[in-house]
C-alpha atoms as a PDB file:
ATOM      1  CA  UNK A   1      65.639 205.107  87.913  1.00  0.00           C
ATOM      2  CA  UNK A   2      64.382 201.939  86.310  1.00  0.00           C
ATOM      3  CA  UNK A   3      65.781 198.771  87.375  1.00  0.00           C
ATOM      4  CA  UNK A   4      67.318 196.216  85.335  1.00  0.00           C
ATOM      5  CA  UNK A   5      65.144 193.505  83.631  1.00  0.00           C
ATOM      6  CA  UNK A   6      66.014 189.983  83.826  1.00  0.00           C
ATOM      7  CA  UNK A   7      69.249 188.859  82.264  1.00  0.00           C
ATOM      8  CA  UNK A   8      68.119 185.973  79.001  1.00  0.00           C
ATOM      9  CA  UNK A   9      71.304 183.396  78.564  1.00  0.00           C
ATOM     10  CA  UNK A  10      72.133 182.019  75.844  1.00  0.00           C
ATOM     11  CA  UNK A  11      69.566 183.848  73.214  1.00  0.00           C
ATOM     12  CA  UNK A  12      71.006 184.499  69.920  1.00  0.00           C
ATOM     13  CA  UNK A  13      72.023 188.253  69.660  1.00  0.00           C
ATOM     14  CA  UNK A  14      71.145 190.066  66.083  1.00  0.00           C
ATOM     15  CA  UNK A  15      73.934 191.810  65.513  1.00  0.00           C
ATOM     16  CA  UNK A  16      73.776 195.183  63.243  1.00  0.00           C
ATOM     17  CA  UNK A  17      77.173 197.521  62.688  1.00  0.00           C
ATOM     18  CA  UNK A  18      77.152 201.231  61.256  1.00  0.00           C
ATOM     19  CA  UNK A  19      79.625 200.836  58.780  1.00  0.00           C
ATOM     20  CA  UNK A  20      83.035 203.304  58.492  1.00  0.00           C
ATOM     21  CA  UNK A  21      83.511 205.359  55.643  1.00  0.00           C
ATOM     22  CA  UNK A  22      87.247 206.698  55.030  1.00  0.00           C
ATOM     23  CA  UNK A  23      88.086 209.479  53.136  1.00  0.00           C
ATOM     24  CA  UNK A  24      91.303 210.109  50.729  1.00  0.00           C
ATOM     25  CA  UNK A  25      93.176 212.927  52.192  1.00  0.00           C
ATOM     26  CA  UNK A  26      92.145 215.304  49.534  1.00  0.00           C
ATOM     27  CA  UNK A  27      88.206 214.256  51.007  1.00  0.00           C
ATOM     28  CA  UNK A  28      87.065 212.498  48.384  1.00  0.00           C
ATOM     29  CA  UNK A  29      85.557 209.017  49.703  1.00  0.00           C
ATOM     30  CA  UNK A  30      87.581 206.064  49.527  1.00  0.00           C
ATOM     31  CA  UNK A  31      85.131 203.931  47.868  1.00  0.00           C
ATOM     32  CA  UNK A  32      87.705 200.539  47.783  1.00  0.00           C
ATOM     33  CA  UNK A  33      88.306 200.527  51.308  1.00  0.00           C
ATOM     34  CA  UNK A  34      84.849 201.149  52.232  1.00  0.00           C
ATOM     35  CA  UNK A  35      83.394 198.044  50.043  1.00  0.00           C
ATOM     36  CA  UNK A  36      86.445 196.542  51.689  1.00  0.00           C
ATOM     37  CA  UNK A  37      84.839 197.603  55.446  1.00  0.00           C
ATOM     38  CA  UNK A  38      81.689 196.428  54.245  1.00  0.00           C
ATOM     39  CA  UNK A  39      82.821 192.681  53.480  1.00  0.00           C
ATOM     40  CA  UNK A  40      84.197 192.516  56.735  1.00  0.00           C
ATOM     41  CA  UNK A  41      81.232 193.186  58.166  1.00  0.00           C
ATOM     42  CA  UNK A  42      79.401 190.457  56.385  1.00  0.00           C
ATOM     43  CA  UNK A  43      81.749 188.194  56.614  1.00  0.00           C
ATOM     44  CA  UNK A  44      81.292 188.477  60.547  1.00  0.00           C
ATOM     45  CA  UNK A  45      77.608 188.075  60.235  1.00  0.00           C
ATOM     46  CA  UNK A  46      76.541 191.544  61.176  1.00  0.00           C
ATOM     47  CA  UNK A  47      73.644 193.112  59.557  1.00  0.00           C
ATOM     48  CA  UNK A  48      75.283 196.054  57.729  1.00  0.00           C
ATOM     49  CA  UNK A  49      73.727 199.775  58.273  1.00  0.00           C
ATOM     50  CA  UNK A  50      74.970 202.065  55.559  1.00  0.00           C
ATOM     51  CA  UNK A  51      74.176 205.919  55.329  1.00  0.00           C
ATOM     52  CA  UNK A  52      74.355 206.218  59.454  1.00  0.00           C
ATOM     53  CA  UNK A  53      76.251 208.875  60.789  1.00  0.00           C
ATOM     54  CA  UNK A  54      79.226 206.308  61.590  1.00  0.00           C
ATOM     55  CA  UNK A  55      79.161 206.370  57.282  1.00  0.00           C
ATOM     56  CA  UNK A  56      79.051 210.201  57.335  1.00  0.00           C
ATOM     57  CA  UNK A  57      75.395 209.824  55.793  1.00  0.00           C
ATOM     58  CA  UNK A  58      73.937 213.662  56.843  1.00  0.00           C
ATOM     59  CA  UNK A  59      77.584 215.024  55.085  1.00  0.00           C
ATOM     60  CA  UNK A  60      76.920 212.906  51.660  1.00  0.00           C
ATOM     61  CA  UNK A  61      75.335 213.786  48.942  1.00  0.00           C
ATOM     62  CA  UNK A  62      71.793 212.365  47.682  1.00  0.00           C
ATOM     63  CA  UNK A  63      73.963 210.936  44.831  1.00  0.00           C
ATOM     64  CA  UNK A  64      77.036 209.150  46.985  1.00  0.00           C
ATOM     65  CA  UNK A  65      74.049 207.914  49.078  1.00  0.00           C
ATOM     66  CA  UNK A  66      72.272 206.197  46.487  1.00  0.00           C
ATOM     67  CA  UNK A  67      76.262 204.619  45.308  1.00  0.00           C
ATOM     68  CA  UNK A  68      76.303 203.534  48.472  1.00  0.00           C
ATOM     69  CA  UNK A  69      73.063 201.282  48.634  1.00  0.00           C
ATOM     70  CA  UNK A  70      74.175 200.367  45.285  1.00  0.00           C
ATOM     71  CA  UNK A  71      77.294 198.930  46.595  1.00  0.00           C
ATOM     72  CA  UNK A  72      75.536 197.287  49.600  1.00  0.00           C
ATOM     73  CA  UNK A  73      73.114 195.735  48.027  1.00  0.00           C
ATOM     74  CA  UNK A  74      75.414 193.804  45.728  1.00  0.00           C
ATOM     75  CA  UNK A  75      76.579 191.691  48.359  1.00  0.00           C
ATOM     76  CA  UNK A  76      73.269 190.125  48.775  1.00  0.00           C
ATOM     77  CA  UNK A  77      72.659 190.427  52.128  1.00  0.00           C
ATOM     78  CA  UNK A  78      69.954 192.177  54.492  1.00  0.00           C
ATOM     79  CA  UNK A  79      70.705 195.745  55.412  1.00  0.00           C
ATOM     80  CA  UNK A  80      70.078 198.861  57.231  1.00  0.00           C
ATOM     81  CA  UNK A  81      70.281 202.217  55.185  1.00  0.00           C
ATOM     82  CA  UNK A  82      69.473 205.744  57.138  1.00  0.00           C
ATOM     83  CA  UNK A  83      66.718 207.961  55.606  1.00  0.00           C
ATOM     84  CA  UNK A  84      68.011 212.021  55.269  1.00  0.00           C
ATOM     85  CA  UNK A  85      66.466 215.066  55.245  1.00  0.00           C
ATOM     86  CA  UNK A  86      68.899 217.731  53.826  1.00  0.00           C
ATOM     87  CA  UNK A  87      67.230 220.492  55.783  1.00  0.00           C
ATOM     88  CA  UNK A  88      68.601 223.233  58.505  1.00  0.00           C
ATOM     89  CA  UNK A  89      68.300 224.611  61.655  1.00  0.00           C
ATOM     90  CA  UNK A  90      65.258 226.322  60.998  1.00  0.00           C
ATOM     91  CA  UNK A  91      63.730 224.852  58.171  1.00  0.00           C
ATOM     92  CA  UNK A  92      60.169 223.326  58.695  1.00  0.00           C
ATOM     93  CA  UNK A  93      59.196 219.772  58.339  1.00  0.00           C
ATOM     94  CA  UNK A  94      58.953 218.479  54.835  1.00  0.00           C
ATOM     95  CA  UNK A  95      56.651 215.201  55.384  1.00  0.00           C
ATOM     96  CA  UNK A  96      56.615 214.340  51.462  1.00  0.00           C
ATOM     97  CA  UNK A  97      59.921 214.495  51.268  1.00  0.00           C
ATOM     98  CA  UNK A  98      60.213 211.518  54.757  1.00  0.00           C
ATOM     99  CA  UNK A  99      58.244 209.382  52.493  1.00  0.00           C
ATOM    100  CA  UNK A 100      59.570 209.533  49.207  1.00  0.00           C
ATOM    101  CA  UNK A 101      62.923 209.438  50.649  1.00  0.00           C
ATOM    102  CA  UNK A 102      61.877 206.456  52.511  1.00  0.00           C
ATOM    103  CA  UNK A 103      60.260 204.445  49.748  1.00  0.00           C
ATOM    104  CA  UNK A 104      63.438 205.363  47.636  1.00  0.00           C
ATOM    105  CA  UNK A 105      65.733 203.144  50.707  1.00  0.00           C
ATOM    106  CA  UNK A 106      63.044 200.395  50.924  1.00  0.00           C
ATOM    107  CA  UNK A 107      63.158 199.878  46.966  1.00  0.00           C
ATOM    108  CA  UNK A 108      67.055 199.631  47.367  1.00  0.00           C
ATOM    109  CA  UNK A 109      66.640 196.497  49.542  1.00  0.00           C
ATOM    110  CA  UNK A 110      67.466 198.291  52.421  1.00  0.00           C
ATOM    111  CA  UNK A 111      65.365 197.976  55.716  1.00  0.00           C
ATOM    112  CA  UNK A 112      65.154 202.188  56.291  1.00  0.00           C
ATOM    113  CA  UNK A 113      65.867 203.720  59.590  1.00  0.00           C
ATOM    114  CA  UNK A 114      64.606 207.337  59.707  1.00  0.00           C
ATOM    115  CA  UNK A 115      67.407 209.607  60.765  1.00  0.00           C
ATOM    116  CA  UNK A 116      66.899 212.895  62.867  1.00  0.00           C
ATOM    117  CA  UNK A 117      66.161 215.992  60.992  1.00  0.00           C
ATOM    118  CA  UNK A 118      66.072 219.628  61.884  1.00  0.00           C
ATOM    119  CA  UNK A 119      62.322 219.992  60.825  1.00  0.00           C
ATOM    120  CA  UNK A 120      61.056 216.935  62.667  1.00  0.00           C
ATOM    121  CA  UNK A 121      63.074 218.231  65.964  1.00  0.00           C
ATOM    122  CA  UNK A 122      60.857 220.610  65.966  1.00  0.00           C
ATOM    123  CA  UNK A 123      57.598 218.875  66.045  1.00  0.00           C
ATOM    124  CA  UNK A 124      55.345 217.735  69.084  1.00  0.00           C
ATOM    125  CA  UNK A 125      55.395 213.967  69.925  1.00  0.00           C
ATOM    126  CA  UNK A 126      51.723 213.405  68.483  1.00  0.00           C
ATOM    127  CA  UNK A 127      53.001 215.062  65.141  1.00  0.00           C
ATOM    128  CA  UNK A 128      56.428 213.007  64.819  1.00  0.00           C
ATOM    129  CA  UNK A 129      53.919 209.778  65.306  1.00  0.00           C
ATOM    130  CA  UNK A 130      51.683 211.417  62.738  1.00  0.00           C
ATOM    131  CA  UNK A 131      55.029 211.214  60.575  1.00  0.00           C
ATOM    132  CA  UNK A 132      55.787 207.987  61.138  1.00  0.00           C
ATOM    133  CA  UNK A 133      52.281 206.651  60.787  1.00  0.00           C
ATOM    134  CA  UNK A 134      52.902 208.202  57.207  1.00  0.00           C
ATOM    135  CA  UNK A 135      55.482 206.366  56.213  1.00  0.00           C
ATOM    136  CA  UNK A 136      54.043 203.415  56.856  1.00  0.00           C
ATOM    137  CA  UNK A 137      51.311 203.900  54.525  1.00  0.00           C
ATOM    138  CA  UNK A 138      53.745 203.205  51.817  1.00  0.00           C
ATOM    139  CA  UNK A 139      57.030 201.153  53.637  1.00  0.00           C
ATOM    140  CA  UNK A 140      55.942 197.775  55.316  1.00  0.00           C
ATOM    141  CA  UNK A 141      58.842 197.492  57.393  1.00  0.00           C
ATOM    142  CA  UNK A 142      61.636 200.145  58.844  1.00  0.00           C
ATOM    143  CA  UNK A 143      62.929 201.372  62.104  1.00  0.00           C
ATOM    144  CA  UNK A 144      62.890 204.140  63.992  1.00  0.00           C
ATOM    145  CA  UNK A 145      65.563 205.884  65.794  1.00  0.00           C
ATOM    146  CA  UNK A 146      65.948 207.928  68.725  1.00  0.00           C
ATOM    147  CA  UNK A 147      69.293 209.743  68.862  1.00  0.00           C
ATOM    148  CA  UNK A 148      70.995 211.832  71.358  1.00  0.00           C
ATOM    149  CA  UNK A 149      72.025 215.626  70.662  1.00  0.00           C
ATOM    150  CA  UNK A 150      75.585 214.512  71.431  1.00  0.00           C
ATOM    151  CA  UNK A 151      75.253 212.262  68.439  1.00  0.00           C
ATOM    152  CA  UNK A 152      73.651 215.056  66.534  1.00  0.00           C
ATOM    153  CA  UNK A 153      72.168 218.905  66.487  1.00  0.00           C
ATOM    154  CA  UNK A 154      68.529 217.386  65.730  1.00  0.00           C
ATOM    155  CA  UNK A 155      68.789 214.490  67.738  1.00  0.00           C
ATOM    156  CA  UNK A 156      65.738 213.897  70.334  1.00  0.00           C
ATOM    157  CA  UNK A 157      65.145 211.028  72.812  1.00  0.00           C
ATOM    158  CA  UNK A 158      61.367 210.717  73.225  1.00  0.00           C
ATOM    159  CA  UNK A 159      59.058 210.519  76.009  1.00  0.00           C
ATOM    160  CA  UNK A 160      57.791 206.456  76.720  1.00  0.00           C
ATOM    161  CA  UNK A 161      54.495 207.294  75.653  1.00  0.00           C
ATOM    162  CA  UNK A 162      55.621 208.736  72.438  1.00  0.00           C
ATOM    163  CA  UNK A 163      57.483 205.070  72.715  1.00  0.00           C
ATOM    164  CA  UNK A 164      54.564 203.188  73.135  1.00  0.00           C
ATOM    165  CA  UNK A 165      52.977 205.107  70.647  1.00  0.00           C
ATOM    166  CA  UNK A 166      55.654 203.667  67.911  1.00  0.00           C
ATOM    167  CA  UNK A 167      54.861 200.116  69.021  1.00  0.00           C
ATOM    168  CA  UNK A 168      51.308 200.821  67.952  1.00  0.00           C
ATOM    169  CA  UNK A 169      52.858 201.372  64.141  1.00  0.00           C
ATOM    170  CA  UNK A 170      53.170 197.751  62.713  1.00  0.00           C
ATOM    171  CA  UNK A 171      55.447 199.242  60.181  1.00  0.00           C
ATOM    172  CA  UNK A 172      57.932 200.114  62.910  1.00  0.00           C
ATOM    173  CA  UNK A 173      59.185 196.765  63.592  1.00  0.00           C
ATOM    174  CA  UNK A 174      62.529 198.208  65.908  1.00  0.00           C
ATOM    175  CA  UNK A 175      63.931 200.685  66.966  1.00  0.00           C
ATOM    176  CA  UNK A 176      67.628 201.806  67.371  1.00  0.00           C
ATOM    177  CA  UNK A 177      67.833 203.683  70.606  1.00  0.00           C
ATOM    178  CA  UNK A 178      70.984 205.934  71.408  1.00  0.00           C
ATOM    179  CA  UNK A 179      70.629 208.011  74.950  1.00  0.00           C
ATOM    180  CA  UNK A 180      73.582 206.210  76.227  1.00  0.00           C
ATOM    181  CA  UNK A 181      71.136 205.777  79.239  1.00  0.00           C
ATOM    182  CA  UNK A 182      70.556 203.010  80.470  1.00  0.00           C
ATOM    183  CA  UNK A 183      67.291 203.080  82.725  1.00  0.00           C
ATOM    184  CA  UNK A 184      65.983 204.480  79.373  1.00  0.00           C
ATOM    185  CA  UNK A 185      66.370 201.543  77.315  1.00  0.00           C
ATOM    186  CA  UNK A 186      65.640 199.254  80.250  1.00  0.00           C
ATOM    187  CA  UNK A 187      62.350 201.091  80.326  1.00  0.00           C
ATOM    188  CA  UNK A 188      61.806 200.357  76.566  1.00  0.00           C
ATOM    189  CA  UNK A 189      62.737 196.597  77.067  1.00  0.00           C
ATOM    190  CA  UNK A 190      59.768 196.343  79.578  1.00  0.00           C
ATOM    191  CA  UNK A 191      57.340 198.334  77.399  1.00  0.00           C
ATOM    192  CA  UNK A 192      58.195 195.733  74.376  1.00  0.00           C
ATOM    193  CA  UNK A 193      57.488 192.953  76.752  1.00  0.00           C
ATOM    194  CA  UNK A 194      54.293 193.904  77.831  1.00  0.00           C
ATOM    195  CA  UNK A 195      53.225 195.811  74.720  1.00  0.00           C
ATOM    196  CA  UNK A 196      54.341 194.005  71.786  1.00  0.00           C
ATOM    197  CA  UNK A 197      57.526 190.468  72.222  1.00  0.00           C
ATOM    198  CA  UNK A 198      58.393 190.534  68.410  1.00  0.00           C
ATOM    199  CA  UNK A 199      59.609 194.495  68.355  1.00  0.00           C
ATOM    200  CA  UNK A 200      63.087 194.772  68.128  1.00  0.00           C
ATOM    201  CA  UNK A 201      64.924 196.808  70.690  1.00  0.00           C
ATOM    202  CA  UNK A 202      68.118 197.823  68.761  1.00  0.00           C
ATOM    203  CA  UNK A 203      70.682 199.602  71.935  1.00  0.00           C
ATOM    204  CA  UNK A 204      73.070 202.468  70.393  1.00  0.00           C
ATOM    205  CA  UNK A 205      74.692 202.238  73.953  1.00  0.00           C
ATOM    206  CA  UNK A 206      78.262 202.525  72.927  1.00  0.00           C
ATOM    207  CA  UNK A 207      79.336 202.756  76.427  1.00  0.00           C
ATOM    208  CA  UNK A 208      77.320 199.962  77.851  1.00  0.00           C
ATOM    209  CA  UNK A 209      77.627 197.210  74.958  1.00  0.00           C
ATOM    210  CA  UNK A 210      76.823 194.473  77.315  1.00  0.00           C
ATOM    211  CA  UNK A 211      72.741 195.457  76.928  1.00  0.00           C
ATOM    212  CA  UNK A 212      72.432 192.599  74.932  1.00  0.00           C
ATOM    213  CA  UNK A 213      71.730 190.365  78.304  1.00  0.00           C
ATOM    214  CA  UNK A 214      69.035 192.073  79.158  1.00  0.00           C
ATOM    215  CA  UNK A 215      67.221 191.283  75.996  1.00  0.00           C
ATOM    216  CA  UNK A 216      68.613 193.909  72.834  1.00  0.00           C
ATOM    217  CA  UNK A 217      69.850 193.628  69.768  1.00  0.00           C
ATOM    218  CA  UNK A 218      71.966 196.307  68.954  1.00  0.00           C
ATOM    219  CA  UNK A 219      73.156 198.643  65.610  1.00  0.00           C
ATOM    220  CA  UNK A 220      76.471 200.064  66.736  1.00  0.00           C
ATOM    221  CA  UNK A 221      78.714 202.300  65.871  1.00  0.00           C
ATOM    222  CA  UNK A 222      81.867 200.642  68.457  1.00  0.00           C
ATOM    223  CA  UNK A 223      81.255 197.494  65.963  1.00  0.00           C
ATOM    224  CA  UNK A 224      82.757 199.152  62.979  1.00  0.00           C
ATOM    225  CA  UNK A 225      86.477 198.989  65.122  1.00  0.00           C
ATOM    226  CA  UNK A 226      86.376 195.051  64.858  1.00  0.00           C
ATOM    227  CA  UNK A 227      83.103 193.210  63.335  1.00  0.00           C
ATOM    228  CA  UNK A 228      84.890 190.023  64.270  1.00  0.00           C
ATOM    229  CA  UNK A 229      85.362 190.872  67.954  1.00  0.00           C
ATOM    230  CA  UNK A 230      81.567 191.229  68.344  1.00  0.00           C
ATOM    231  CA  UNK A 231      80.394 188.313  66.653  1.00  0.00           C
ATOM    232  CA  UNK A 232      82.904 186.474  68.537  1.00  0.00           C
ATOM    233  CA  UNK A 233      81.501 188.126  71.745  1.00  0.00           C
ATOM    234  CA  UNK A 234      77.518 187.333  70.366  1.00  0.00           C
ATOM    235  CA  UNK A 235      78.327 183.729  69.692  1.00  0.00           C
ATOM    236  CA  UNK A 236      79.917 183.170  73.518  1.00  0.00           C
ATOM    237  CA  UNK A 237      77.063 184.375  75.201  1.00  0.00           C
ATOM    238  CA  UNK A 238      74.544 182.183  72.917  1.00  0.00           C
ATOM    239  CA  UNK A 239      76.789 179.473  73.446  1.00  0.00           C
ATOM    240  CA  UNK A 240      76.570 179.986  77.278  1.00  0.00           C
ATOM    241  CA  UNK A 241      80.846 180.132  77.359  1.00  0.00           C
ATOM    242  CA  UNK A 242      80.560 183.384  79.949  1.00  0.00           C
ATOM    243  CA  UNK A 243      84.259 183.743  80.757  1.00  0.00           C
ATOM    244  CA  UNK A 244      84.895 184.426  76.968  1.00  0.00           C
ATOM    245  CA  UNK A 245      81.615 186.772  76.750  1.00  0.00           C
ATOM    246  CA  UNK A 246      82.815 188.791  79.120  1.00  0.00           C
ATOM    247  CA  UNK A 247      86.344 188.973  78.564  1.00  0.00           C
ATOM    248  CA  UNK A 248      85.438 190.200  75.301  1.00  0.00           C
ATOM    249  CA  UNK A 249      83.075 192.350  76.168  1.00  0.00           C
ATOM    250  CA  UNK A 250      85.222 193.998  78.820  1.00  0.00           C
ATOM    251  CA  UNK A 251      88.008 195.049  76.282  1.00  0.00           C
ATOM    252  CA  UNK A 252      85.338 196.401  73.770  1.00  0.00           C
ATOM    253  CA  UNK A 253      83.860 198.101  76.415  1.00  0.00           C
ATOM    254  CA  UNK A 254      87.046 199.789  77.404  1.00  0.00           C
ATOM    255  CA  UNK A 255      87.551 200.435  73.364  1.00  0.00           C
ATOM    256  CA  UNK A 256      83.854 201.982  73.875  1.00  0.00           C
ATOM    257  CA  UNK A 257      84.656 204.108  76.510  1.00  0.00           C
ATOM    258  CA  UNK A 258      87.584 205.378  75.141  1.00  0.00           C
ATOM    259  CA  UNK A 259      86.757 206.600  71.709  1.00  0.00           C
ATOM    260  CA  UNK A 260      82.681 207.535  72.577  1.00  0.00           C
ATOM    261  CA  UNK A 261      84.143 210.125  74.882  1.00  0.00           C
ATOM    262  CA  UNK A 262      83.084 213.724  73.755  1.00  0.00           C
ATOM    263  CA  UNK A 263      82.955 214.967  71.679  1.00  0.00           C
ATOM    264  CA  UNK A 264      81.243 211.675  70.826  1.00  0.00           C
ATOM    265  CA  UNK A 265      81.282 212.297  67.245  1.00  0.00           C
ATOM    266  CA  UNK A 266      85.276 211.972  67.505  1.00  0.00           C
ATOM    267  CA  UNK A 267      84.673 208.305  67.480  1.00  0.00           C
ATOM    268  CA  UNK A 268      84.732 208.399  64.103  1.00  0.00           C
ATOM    269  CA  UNK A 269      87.971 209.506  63.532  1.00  0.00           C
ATOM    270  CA  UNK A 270      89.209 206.796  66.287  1.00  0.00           C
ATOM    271  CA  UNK A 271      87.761 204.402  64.288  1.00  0.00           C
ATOM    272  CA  UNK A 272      89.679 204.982  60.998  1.00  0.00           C
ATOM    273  CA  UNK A 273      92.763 205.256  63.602  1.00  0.00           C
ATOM    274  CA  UNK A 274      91.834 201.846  65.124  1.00  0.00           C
ATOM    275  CA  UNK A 275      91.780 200.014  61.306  1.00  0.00           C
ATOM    276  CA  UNK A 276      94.927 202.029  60.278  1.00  0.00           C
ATOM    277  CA  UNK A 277      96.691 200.440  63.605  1.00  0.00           C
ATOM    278  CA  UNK A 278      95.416 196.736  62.081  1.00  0.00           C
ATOM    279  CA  UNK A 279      97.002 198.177  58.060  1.00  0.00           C
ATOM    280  CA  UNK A 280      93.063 197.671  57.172  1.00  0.00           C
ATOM    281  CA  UNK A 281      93.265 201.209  55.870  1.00  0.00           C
ATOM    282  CA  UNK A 282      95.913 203.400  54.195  1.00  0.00           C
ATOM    283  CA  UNK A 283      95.327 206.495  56.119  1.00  0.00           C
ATOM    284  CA  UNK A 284      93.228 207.481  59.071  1.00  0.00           C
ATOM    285  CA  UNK A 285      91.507 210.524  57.505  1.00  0.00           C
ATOM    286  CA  UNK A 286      87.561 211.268  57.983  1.00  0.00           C
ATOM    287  CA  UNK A 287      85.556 213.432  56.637  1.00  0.00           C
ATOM    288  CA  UNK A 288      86.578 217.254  57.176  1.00  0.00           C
ATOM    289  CA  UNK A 289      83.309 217.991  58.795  1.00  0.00           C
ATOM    290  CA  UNK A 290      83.910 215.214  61.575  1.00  0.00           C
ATOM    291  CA  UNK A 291      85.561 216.446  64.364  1.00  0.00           C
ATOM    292  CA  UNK A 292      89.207 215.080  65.055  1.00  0.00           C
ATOM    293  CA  UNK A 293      91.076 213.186  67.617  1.00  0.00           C
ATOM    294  CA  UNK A 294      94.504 214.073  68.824  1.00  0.00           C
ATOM    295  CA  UNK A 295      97.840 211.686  67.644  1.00  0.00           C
ATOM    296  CA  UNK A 296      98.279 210.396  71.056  1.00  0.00           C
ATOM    297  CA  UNK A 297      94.925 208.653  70.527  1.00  0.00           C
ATOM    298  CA  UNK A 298      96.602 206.378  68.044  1.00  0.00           C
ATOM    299  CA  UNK A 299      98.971 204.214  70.534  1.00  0.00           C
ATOM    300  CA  UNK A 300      96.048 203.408  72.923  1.00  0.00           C
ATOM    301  CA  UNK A 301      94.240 201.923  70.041  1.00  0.00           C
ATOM    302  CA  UNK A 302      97.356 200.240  69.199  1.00  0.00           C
ATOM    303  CA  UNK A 303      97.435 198.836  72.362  1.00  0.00           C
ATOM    304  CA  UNK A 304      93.634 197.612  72.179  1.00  0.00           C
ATOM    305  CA  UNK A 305      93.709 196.334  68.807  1.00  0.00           C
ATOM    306  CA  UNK A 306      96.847 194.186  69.928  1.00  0.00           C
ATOM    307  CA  UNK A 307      95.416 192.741  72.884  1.00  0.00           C
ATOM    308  CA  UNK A 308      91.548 192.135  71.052  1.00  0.00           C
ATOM    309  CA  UNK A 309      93.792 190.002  68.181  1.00  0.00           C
ATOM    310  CA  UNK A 310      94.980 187.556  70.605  1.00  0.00           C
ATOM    311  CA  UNK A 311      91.874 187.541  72.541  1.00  0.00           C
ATOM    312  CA  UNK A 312      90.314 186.828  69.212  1.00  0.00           C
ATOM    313  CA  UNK A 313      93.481 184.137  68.159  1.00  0.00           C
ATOM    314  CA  UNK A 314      92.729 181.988  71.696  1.00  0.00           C
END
């Protein structure tokens, strides 16, 4: 196990959140409330990431996809869009396809994050660099992501010399990393020390949200629940007030630990429960290929959401 790096007070955390999408009940996407999600967002000061699996992005179509850069984009702020591959189990890696689809985010105004596919799960480390090295031939700046399987089927968490490898790409400039592990991303913090300061370490860790002391940034999905309650948490720590940091991080935590409980994909569905409990959202529907959450989720987020909007009131 790798131990923990040194804690950094006060530094300014960068802030990223996936953003919700809702669905009508009939399934259709509820574009209003989602360009409502997404002002929220902004107006908290997170960077929003659009097209991420917390926005149903491997369910939507190349055309809702491209609607919702669109939207993003109009609010004139920097932003995080995911990069698909609509292939299978099965299906072999289409590299021309990575980069157009890539250059297509990047001329949106997006910062791309390439998303797990099925055909670049099944690659060797030396080839998935060889895939990223391509899209930097043509994209100056985008992340890359590791993702657990319990995120997703083509998910892969690589090996820290396929790590170091990425810090070699200039083009890579972070990386969102999602093994819910820990000594993992601990490891990765060191590496960017030693290897290369300005890369930007980007935690996933929905169940251990307080990574940002040790030195990441993050791109959640837990933020969607309450933008506000994270920057609130962000601008404690940088303002050294540690009583309210961790107050606030405790609760969110708990929120974390809750709904990120498998099947982890259920979060999403918690989510849209979470807003419904605050009347930010009609209806707590998701989309019908996300898995579900039981009723009696909905008075423990009732409960949460009360306490975090006094917390957030003090």
């Amino acid at each position: 196990m790798t131990g923990a790096p040194a804690i950094v007070p006060n530094r300014k955390i960068s802030g990223a959140s996936a953003v919700l999408m809702t669905v009508n009940e009939d399934g259709s996407i509820s574009w209003a409330e989602f360009e409502q999600h997404l002002e929220r967002t902004v107006q908290a000061g997170l960077a929003p990431a659009v097209n991420m699996d917390t926005g149903f992005g491997p369910y939507l179509t190349a055309a809702e996809r491209t609607e919702v850069l669109t939207l993003t984009k109009s609010f004139g702020v920097k932003f995080i869009a995911g990069v698909h591959l609509d292939d299978q189990p099965g299906d072999t890696f289409n590299p021309d396809a990575l980069l157009a689809q890539s250059v297509a985010v990047a001329a949106s105004g997006a910062v791309p994050i390439l998303f797990p596919s099925h055909g670049m799960s099944g690659l060797s480390e030396p080839e998935v660099l060889g895939a990223h090295e391509l899209v930097a031939t043509e994209v100056d700046a985008y992340l890359g992501f590791e993702l657990g399987p319990m995120f997703h089927p083509a998910g892969r968490i690589y090996s820290a010399e396929m790590f170091e490898g990425l810090l070699g790409i200039n083009a890579v400039v972070g990386l969102k990393h999602s093994s819910l592990r820990r000594d993992l991303e601990w490891e990765r913090l060191e590496l960017c020390k030693r290897v290369r300061p300005d890369f930007q370490m980007m935690t996933g860790n929905d169940l251990a949200i307080d990574m940002v002391i040790y030195g990441s940034d993050y791109l959640l999905g837990l933020s969607t629940f309450s933008p506000a309650g994270f920057a609130a948490r962000d601008a404690a720590w940088e303002a050294g007030d540690t009583a309210r940091f961790w107050e606030l991080n405790d609760l969110l935590q708990y929120l974390g630990q809750f709904a990120f409980r498998p099947p982890v994909p259920g979060y999403r569905h918690d989510a849209a429960m979470f807003l419904q409990a605050q009347s930010l959202v009609e209806s707590a529907h998701t989309h019908p290929l996300s898995p579900k959450r039981p009723d009696s989720d909905a008075p423990v987020l009732e409960e949460i959401a009360a306490r975090l909007s006094v917390l957030l009131n003090q």
